[in-house]
N, C-alpha and C. Protein backbone atom coordinates (compact mmCIF):
# COMPACT_ATOMS: atom_id res chain seq x y z
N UNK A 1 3.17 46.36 42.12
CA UNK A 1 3.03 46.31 40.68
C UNK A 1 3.34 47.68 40.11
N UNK A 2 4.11 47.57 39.24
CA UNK A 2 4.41 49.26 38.51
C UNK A 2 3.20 49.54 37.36
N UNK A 3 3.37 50.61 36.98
CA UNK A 3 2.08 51.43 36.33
C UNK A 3 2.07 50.87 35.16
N UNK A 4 1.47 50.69 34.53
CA UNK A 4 1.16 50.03 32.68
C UNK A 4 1.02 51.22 32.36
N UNK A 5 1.32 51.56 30.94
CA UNK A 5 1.29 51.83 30.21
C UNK A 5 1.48 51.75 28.73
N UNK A 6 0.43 51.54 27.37
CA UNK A 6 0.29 51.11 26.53
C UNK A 6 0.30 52.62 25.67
N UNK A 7 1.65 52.63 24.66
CA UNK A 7 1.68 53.38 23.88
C UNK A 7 1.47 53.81 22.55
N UNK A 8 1.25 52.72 22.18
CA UNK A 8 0.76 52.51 20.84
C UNK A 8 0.50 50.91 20.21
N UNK A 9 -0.75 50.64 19.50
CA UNK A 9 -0.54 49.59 18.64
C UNK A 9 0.64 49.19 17.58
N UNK A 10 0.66 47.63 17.87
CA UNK A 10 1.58 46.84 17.70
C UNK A 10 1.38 46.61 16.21
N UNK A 11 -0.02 46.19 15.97
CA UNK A 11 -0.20 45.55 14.62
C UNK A 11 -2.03 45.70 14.51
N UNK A 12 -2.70 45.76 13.65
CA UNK A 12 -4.11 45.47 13.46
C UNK A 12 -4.15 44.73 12.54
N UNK A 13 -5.22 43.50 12.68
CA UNK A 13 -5.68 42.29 11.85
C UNK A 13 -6.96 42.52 11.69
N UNK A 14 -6.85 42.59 10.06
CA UNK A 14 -8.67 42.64 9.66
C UNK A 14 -9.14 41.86 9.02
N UNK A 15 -10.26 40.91 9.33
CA UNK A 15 -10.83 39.91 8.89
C UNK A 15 -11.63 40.28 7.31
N UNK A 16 -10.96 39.32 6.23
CA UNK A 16 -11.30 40.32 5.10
C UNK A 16 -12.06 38.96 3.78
N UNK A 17 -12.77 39.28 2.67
CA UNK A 17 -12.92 38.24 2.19
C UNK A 17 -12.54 37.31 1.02
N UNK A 18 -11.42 38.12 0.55
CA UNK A 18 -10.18 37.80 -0.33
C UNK A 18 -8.99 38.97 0.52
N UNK A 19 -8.14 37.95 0.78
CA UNK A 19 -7.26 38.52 1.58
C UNK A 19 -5.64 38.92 0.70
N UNK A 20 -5.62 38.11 -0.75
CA UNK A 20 -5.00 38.67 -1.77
C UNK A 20 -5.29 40.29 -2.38
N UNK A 21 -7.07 40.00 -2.59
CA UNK A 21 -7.25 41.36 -3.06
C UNK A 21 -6.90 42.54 -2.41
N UNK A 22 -7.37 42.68 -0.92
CA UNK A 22 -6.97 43.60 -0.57
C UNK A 22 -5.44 43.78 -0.15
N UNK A 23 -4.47 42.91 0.62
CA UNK A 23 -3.73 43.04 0.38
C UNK A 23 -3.12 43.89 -0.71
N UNK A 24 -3.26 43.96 -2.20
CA UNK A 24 -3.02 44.19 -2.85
C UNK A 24 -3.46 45.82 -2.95
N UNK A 25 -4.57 46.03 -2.29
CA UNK A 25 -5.37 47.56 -2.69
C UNK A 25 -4.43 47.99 -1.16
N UNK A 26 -3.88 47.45 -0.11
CA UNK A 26 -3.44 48.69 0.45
C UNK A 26 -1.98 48.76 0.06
N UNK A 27 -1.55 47.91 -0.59
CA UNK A 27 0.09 48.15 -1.26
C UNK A 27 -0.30 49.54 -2.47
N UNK A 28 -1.43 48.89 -2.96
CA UNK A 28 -1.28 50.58 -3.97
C UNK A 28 -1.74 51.66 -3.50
N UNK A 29 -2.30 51.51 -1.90
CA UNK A 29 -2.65 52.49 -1.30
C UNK A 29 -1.27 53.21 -0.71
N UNK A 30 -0.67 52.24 0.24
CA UNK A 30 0.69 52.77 0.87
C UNK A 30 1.82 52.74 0.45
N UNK A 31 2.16 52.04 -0.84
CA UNK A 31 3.25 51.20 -1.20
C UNK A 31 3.82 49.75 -0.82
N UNK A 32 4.12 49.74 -1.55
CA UNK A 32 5.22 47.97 -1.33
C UNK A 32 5.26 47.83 0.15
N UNK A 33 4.97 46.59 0.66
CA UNK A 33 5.22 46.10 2.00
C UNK A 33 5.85 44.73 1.62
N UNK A 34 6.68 44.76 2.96
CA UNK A 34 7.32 42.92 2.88
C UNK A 34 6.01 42.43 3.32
N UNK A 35 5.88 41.24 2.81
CA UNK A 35 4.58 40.08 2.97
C UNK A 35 4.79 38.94 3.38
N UNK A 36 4.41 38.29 4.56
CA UNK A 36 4.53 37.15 5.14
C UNK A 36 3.49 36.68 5.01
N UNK A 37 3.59 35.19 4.67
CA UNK A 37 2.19 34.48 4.22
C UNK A 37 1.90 33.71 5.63
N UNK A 38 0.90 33.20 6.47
CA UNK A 38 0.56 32.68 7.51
C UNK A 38 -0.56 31.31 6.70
N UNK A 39 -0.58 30.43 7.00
CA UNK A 39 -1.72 28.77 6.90
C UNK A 39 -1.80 28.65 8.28
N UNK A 40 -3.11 28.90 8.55
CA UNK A 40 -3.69 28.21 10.27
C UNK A 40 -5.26 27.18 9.71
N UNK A 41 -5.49 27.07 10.66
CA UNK A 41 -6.44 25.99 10.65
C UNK A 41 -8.04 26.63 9.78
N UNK A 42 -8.18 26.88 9.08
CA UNK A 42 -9.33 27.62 8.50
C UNK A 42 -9.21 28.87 8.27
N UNK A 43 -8.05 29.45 8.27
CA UNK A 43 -7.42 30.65 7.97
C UNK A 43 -6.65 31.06 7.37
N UNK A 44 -6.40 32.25 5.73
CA UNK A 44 -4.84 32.62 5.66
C UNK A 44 -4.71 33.94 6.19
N UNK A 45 -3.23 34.18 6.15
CA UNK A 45 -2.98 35.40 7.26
C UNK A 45 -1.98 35.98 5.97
N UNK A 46 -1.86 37.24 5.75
CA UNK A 46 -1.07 38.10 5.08
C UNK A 46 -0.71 38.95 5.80
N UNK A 47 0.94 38.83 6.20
CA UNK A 47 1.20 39.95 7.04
C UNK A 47 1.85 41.18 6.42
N UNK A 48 1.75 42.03 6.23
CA UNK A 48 2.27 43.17 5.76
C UNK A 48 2.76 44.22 6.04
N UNK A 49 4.31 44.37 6.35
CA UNK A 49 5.16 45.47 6.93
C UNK A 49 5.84 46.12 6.26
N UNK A 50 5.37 47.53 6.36
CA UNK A 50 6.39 48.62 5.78
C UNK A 50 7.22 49.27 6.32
N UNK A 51 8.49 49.83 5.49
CA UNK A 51 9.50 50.12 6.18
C UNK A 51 9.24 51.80 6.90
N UNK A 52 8.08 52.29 7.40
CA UNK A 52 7.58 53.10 8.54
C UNK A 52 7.49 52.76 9.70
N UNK A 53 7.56 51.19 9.87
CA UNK A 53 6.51 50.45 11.02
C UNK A 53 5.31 50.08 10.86
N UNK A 54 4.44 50.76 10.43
CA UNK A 54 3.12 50.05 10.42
C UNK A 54 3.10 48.52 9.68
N UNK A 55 2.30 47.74 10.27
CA UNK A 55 2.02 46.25 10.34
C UNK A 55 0.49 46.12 10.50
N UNK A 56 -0.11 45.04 9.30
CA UNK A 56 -1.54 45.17 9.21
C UNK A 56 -1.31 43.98 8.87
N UNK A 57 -2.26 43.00 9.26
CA UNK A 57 -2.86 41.41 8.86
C UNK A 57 -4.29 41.22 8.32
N UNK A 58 -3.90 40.78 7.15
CA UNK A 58 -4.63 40.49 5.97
C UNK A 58 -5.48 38.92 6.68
N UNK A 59 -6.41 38.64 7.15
CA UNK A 59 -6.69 37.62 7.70
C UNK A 59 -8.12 37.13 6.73
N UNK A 60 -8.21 35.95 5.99
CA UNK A 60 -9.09 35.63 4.96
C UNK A 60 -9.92 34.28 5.71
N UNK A 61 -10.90 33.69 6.38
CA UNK A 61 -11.29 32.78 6.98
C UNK A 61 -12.18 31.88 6.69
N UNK A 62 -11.98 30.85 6.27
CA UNK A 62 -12.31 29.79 5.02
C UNK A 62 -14.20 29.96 5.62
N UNK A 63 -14.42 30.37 6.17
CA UNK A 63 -15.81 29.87 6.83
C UNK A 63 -16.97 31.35 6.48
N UNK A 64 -16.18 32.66 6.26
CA UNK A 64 -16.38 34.00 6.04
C UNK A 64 -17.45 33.35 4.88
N UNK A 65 -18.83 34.03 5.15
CA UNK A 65 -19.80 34.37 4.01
C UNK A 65 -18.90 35.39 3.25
N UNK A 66 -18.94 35.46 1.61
CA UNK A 66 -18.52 36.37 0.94
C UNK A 66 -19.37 37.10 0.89
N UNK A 67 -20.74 36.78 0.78
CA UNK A 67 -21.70 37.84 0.63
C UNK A 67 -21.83 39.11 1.52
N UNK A 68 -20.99 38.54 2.47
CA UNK A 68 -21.09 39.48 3.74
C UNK A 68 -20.59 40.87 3.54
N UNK A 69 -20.41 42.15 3.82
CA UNK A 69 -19.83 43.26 3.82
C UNK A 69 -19.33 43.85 5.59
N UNK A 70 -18.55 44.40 5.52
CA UNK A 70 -18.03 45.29 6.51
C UNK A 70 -19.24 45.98 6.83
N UNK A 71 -19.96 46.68 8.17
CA UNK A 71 -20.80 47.81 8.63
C UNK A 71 -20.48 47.84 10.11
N UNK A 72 -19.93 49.21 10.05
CA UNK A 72 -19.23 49.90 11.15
C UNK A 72 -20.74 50.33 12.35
N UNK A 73 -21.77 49.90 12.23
CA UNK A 73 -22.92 49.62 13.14
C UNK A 73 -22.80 48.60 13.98
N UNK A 74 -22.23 47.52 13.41
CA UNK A 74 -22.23 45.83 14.29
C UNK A 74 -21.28 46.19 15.29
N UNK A 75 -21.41 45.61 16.58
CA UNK A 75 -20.54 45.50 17.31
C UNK A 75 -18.93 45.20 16.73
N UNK A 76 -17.73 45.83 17.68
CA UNK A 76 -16.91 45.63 16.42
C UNK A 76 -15.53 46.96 16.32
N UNK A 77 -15.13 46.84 15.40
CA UNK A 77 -14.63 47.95 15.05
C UNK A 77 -15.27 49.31 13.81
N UNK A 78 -15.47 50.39 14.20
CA UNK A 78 -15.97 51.27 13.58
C UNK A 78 -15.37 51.59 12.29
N UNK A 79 -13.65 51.68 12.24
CA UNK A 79 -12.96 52.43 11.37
C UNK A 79 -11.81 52.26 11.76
N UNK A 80 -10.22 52.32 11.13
CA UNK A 80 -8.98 52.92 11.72
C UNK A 80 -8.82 53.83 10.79
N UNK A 81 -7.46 54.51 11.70
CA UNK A 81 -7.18 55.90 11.23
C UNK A 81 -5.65 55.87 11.56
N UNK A 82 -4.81 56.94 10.21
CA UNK A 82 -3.31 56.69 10.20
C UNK A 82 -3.41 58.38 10.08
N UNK A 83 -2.36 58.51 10.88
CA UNK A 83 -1.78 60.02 11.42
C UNK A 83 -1.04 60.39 10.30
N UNK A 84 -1.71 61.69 10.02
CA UNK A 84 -1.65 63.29 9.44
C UNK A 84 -0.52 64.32 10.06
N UNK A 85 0.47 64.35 9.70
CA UNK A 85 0.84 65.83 10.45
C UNK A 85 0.25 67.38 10.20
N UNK A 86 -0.48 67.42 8.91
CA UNK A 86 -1.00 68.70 8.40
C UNK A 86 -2.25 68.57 7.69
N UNK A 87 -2.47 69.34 7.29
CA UNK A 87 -3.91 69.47 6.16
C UNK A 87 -3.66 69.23 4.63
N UNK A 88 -2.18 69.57 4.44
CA UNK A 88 -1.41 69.55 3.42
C UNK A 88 -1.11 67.73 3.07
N UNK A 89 -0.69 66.93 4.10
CA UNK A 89 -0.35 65.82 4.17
C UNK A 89 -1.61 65.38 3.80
N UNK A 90 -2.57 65.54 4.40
CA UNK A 90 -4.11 64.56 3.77
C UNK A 90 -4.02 65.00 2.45
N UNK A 91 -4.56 66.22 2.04
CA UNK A 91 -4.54 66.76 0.51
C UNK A 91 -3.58 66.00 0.09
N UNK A 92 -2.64 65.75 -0.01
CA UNK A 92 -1.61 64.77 -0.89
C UNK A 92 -2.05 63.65 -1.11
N UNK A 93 -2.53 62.75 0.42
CA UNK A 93 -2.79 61.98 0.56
C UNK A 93 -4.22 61.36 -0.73
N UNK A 94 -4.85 62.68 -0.93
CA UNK A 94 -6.16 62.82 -1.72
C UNK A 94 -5.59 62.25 -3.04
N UNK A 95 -4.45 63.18 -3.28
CA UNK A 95 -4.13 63.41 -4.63
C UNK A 95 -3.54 61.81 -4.94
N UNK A 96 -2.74 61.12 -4.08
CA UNK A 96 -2.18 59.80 -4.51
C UNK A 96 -3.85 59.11 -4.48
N UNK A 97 -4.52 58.98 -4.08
CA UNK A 97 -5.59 58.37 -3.91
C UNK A 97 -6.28 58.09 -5.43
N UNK A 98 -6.48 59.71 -6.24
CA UNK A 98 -7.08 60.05 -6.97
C UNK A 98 -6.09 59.42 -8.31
N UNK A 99 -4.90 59.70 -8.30
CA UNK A 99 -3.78 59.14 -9.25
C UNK A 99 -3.80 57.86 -9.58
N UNK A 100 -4.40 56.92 -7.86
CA UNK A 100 -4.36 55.50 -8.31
C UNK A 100 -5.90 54.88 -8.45
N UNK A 101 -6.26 55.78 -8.82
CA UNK A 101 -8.07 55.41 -8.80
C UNK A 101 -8.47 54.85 -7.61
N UNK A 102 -8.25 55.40 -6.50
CA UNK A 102 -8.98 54.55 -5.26
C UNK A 102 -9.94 55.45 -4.65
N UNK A 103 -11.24 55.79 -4.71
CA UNK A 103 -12.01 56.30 -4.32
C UNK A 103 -12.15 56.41 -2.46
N UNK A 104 -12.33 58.09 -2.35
CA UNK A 104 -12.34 58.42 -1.29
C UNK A 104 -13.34 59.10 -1.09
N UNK A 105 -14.01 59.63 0.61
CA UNK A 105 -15.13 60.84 0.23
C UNK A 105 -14.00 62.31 0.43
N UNK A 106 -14.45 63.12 0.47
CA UNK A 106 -14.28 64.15 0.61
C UNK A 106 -13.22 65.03 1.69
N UNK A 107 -12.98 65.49 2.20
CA UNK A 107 -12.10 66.66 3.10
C UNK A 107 -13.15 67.10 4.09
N UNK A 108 -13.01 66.22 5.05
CA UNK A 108 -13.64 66.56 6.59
C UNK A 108 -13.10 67.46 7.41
N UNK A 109 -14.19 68.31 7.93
CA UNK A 109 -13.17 69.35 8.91
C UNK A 109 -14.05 69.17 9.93
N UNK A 110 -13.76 68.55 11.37
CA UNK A 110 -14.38 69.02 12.29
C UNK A 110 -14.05 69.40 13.68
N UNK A 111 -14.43 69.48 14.70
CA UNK A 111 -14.18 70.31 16.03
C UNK A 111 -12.60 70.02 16.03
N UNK A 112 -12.46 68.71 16.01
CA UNK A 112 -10.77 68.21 16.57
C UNK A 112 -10.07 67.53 15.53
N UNK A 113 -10.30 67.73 14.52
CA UNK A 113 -9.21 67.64 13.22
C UNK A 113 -9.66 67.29 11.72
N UNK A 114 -9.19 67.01 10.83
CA UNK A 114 -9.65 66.91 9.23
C UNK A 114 -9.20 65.45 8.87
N UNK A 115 -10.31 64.69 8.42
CA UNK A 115 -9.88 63.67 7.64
C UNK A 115 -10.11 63.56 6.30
N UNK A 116 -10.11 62.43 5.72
CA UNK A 116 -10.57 62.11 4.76
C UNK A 116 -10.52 60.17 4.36
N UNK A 117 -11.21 59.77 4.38
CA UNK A 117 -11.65 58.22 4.46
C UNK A 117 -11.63 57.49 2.93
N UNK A 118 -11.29 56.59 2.70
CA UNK A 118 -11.36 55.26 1.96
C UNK A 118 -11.63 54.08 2.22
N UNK A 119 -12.12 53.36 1.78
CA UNK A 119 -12.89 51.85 2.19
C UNK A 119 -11.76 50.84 1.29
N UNK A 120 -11.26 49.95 2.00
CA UNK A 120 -11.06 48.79 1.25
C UNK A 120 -12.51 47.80 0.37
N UNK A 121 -11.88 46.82 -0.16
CA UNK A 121 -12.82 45.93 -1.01
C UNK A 121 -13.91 45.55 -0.28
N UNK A 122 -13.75 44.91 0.96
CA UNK A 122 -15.08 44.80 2.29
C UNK A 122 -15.57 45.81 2.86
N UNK A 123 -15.27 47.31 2.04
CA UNK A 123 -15.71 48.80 2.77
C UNK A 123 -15.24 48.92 4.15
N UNK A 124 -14.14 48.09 4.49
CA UNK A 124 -13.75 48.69 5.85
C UNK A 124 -12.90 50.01 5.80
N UNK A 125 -13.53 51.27 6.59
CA UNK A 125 -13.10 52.28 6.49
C UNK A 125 -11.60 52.84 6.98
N UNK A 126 -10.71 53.55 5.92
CA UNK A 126 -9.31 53.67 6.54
C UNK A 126 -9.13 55.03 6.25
N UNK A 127 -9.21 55.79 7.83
CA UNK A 127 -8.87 57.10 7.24
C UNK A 127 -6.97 57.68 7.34
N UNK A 128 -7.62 58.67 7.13
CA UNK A 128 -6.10 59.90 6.90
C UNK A 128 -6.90 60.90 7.99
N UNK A 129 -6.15 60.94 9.17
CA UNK A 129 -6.80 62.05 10.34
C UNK A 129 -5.24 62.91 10.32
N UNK A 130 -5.66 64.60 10.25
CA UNK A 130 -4.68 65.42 11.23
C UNK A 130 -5.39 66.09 12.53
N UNK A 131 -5.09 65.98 13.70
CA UNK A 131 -5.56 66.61 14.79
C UNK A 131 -5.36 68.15 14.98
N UNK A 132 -6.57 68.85 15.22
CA UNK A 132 -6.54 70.71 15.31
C UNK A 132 -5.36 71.00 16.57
């Protein structure tokens, strides 16, 4: 058997509870993406690709409590994070943030690099990381 190796994610799907809305908050987050609509069995799927590569699925699931919220405590996923080349690139990143009214916290600096985080509509956390 030859060696595996896995170099990067393909796509991430986040289970969300209007899958229009957000959809919509990371287009004004990242810009325009082509959008593929998905109908499965108790599910819609919004696929969304920009011309960088990145690919994210908008997944809305007829059965989802709305009341429910995202908390990066539950077993699960904690957070994702989209690569920074500089300190300069997040700061921008701030500034489009701030331009389109999308609330972020602050300018993190720690041992192994600087972020700065935003929550979609279900508070699932999406940062901006550059590595020290």
């Amino acid at each position: 058997m030859s060696d595996l190796t896995a170099t990067s994610i393909h796509h991430l799907s986040l289970s969300v509870g209007d899958a229009v809305e957000t959809a919509g908050w990371f287009q004004q987050l990242l810009g325009g993406a082509l959008v593929t609509e998905r109908m499965g069995d108790g599910f819609r799927r919004l696929r969304l690709a920009w011309p960088s590569g990145l690919v994210l699925s908008i997944t809305q699931h007829d059965q989802t409590d709305l009341s429910d919220r995202f908390d990066h405590r539950r077993i699960g996923m904690d957070h994702f994070s989209l690569a920074c080349s500089s300190k300069a690139e997040i700061t921008d990143w701030c500034a489009h943030m701030d331009e389109r009214g999308i609330e972020h916290g602050p300018l993190e600096d720690v041992a192994y690099g600087l972020a700065v985080t935003a929550r979609t509509p279900d508070g699932i956390p999406v940062e901006f990381f550059c590595a020290k």
